[in-house]
Protein backbone atom coordinates (compact mmCIF):
# COMPACT_ATOMS: atom_id res chain seq x y z
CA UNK A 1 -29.71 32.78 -42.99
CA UNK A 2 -26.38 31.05 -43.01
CA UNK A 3 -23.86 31.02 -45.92
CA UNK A 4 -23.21 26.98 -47.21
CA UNK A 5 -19.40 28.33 -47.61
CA UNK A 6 -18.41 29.29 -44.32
CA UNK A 7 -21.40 28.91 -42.24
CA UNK A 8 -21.63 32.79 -41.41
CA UNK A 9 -24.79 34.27 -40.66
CA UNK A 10 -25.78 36.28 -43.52
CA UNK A 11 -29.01 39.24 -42.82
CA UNK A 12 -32.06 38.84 -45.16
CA UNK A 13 -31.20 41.72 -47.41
CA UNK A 14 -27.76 40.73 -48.18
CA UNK A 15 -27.50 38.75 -51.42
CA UNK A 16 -23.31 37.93 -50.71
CA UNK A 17 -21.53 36.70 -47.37
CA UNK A 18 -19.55 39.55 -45.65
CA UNK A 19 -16.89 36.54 -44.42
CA UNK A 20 -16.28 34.69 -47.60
CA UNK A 21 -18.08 36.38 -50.90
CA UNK A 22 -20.38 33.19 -51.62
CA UNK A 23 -23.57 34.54 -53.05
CA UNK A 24 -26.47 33.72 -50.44
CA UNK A 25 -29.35 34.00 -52.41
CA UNK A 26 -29.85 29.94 -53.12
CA UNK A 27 -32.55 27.40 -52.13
CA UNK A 28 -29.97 25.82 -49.96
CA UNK A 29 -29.56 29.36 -47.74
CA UNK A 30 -33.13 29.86 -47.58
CA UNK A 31 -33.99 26.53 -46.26
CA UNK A 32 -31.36 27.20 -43.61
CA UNK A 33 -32.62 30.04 -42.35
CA UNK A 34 -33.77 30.40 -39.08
CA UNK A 35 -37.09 28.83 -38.45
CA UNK A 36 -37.41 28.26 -42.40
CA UNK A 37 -39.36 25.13 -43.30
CA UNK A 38 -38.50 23.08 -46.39
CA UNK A 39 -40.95 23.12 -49.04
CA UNK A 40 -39.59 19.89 -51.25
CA UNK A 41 -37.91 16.93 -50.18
CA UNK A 42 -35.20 18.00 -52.32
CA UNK A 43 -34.93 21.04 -49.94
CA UNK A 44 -34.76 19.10 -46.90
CA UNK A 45 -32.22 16.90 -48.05
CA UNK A 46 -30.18 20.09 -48.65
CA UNK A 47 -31.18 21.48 -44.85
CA UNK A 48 -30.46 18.31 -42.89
CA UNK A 49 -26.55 18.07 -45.13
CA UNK A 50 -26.29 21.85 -44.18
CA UNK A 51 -26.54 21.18 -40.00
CA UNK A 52 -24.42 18.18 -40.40
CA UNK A 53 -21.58 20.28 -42.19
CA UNK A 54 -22.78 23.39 -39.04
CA UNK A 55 -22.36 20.38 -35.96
CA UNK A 56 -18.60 19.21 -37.19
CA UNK A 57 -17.77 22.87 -37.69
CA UNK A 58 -19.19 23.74 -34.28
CA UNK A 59 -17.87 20.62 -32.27
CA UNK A 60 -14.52 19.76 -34.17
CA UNK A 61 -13.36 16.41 -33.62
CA UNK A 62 -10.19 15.88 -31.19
CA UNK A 63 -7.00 14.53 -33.14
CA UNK A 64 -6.46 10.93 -32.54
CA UNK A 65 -3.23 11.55 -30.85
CA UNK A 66 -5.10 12.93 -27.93
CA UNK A 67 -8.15 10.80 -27.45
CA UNK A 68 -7.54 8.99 -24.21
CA UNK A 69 -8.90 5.10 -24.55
CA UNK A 70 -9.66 2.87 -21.42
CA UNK A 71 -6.75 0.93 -19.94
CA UNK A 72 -7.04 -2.75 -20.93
CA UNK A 73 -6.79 -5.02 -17.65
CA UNK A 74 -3.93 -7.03 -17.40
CA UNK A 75 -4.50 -10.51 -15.87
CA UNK A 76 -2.36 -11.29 -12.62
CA UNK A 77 0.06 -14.15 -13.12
CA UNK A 78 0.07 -16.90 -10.14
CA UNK A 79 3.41 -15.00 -8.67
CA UNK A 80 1.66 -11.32 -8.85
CA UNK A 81 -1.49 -13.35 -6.99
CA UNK A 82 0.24 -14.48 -4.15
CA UNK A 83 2.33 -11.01 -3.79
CA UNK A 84 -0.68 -9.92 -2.93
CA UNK A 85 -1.42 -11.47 -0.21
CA UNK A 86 -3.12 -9.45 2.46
CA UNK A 87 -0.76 -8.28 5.54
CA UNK A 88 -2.67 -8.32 9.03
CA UNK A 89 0.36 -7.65 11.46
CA UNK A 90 3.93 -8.58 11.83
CA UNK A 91 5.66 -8.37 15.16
CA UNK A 92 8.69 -9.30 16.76
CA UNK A 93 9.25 -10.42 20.85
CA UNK A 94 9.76 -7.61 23.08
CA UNK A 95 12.68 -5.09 23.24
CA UNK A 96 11.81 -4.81 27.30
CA UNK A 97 14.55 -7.53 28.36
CA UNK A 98 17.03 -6.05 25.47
CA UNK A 99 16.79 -2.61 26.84
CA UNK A 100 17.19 -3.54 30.41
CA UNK A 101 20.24 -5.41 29.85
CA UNK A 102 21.59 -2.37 28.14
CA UNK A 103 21.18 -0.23 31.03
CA UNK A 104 22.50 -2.70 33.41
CA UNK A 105 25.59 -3.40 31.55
CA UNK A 106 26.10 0.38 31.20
CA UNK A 107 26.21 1.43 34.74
CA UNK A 108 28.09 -2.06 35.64
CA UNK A 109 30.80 -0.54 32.76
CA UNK A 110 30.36 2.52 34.65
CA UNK A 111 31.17 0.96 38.03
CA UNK A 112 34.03 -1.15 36.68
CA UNK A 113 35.41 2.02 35.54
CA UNK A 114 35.32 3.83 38.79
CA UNK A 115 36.87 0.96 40.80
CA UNK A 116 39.71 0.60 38.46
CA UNK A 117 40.76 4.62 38.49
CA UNK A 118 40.47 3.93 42.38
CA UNK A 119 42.15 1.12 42.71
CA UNK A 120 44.61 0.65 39.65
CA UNK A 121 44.40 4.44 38.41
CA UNK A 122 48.21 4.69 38.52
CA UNK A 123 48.89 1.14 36.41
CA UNK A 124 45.77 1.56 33.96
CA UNK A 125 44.84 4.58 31.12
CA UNK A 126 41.25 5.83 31.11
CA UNK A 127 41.43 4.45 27.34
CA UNK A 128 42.10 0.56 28.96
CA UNK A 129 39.64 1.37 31.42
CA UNK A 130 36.94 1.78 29.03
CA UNK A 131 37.72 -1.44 26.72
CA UNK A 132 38.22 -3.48 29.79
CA UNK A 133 33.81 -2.69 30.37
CA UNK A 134 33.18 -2.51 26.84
CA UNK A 135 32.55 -6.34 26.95
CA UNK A 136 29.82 -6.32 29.78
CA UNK A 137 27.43 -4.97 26.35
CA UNK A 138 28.15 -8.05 24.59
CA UNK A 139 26.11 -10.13 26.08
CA UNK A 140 22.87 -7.53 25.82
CA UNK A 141 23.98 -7.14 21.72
CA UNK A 142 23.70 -10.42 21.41
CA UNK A 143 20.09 -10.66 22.51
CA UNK A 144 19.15 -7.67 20.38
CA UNK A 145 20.78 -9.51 17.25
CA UNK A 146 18.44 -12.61 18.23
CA UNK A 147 15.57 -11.18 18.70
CA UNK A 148 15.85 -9.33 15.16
CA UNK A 149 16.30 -12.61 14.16
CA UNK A 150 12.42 -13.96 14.70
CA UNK A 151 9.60 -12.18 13.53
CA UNK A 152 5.74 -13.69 13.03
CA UNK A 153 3.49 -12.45 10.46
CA UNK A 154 0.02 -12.72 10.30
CA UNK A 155 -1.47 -12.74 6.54
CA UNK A 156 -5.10 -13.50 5.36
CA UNK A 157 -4.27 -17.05 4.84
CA UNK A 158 -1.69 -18.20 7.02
CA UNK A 159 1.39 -17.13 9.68
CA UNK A 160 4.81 -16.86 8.64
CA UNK A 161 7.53 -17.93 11.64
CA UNK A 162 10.81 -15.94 10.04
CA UNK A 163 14.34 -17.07 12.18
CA UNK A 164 17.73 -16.50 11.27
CA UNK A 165 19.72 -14.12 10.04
CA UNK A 166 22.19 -15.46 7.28
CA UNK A 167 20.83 -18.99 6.99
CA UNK A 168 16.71 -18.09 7.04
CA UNK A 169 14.22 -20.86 8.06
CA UNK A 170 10.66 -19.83 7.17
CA UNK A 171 8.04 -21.62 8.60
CA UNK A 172 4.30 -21.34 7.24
CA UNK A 173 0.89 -22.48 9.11
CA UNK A 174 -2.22 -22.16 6.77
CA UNK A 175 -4.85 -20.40 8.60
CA UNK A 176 -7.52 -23.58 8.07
CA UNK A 177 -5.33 -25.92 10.21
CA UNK A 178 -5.72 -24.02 13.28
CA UNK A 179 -7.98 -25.28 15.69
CA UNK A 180 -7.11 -23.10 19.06
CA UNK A 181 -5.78 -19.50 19.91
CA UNK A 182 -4.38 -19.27 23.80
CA UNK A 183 -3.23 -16.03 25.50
CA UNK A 184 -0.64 -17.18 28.49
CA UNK A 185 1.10 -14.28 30.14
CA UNK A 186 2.74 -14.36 33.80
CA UNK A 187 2.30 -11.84 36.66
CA UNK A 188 5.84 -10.04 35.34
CA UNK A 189 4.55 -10.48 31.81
CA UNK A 190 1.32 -8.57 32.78
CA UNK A 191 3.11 -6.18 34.53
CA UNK A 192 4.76 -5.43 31.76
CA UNK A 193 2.33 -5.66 28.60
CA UNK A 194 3.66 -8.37 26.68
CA UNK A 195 2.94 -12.78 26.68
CA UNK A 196 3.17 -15.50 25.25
CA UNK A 197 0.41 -16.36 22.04
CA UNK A 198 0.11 -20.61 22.03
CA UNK A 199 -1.31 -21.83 18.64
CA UNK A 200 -3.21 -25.02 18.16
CA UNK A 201 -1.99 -26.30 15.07
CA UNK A 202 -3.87 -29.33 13.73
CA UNK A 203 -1.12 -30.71 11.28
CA UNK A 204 1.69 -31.34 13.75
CA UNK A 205 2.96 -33.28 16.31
CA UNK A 206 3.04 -31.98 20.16
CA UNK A 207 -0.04 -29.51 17.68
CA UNK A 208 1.33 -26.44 19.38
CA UNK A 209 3.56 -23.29 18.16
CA UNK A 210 3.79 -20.59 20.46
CA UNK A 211 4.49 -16.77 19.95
CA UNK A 212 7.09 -15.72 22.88
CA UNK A 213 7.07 -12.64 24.38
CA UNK A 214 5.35 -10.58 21.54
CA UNK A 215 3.90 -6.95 22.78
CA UNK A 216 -0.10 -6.79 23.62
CA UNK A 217 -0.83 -10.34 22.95
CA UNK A 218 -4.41 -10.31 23.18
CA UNK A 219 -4.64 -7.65 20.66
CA UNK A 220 -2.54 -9.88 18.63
CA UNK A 221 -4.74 -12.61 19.33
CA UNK A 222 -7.98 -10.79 18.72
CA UNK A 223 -6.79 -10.18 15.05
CA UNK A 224 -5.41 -13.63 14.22
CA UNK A 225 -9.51 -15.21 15.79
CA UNK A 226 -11.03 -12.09 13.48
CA UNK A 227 -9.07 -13.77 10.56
CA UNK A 228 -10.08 -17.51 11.21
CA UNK A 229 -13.71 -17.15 11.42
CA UNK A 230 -13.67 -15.90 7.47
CA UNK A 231 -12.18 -19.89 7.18
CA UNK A 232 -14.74 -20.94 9.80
C-alpha cells in the first residue's frame, strides 16, 4: 500500500506511515495497493487521483527557466540573400613572371654592385652601392602591385572581374549570358601550367572577356562549364 500523504510504501500490517504519521488504514490506501482492484466507482475515482498525484511526484516538472524551446527562423532580408551567394573559385594571374623578375633584378643588383667596388670602390661606400641597385626591383614591384590588383571570381550565378587598387572597377557577367568557354595557352604557357581562359559573353560587343594568365586554366574552366549547365 502507499500512504495518500507522502506516497511512501506502507506494509499491510501497519495502520500509520513510518515517513509522515498519516494513518493508512482508508479506502483510498487500500485501493492503491498493489494489484488492488476498486470495488465502487467512487473507489476508482480515488485510485486513478492517487497515480496522478504518484506520476508528478515521480517525474517533477522542469522549471520554466530551463525548458529549452525551438529557435524561431528568421527570414533572410534581400541583402543577407545575396551575401550568400555561393563561392566556386577566385584566382588571380600568375606570380611566375613576378617571381622571375625578382630574381633577375636581384643578381643584376648583385652584379652592379660588384662592378662598382671594382671599378669605383675608392669614390663610392658599400651603403651608395646598394641604393644605386635598389631601383633595378622597381620595376618587378610594380608588376606584383598590378597583378594584386585583378582578381576573377567565379560564384553560382555569375563572374566578378575585380581591378584596381584605390579606385575599384567591378565588373559582373551573369552566368546565363555566356554562350562559350575557350582554353588558349602557348607552348611557354604550357610549359609552365598557366593560360589564358576566353569567355563568350552574349551581352557585349567584340562578346569576348578573357582571363590572362590565371594558374591551371582548364581546371578553372572545367568548374566555370560544371556551373553553366545548372543554367543550361
Amino acid at each position: 500500500m502507499y500512504c495518500m500523504n507522502c506516497g511512501a510504501d506502507i506494509p499491510a500490517n501497519v495502520r500509520f506511515c513510518a515517513s509522515c504519521g498519516a494513518p493508512a488504514d482508508t479506502e483510498a490506501t487500500r485501493v492503491a495497493s498493489r494489484g488492488g482492484r476498486a470495488s465502487s466507482p467512487e473507489a476508482a475515482s480515488v485510485r486513478t487521483s492517487f497515480d496522478q498525484e504518484m506520476t508528478a511526484v515521480r517525474q517533477p516538472q522542469r522549471p520554466a527557466s530551463l525548458r529549452r524551446e525551438p529557435p524561431t527562423p528568421t527570414p533572410q532580408t534581400p541583402r543577407e540573400a545575396d551575401e550568400a551567394e555561393r563561392v566556386i573559385f577566385s584566382v588571380r594571374p600568375t606570380f611566375l613572371f613576378i617571381g622571375i623578375g625578382y630574381v633577375l633584378a636581384a643578381a643584376a643588383g648583385v652584379g652592379l654592385g660588384i662592378l662598382l667596388a671594382m671599378f669605383a670602390g675608392q669614390y663610392i661606400s658599400a651603403p651608395v652601392a646598394v641604393l644605386l641597385t635598389l631601383p633595378l626591383l622597381l620595376i618587378p614591384a610594380y608588376k606584383h602591385l598590378k597583378r594584386n590588383t585583378i582578381k576573377y571570381t567565379l560564384t553560382d550565378s555569375k563572374i566578378e572581374i575585380d581591378q584596381g587598387l584605390i579606385a575599384r572597377k567591378t565588373r559582373n557577367i551573369p552566368l546565363r549570358n555566356i554562350q562559350d568557354v575557350t582554353v588558349s595557352t602557348t607552348i611557354p604557357q604550357r610549359i609552365f601550367g598557366f593560360g589564358d581562359l576566353v569567355i563568350e559573353n552574349a551581352n557585349e560587343v567584340g562578346g569576348q572577356t578573357l582571363l590572362d594568365n590565371i594558374p591551371q586554366p582548364r581546371r578553372h574552366a572545367e568548374l566555370l562549364l560544371r556551373e553553366l549547365r545548372r543554367w543550361n
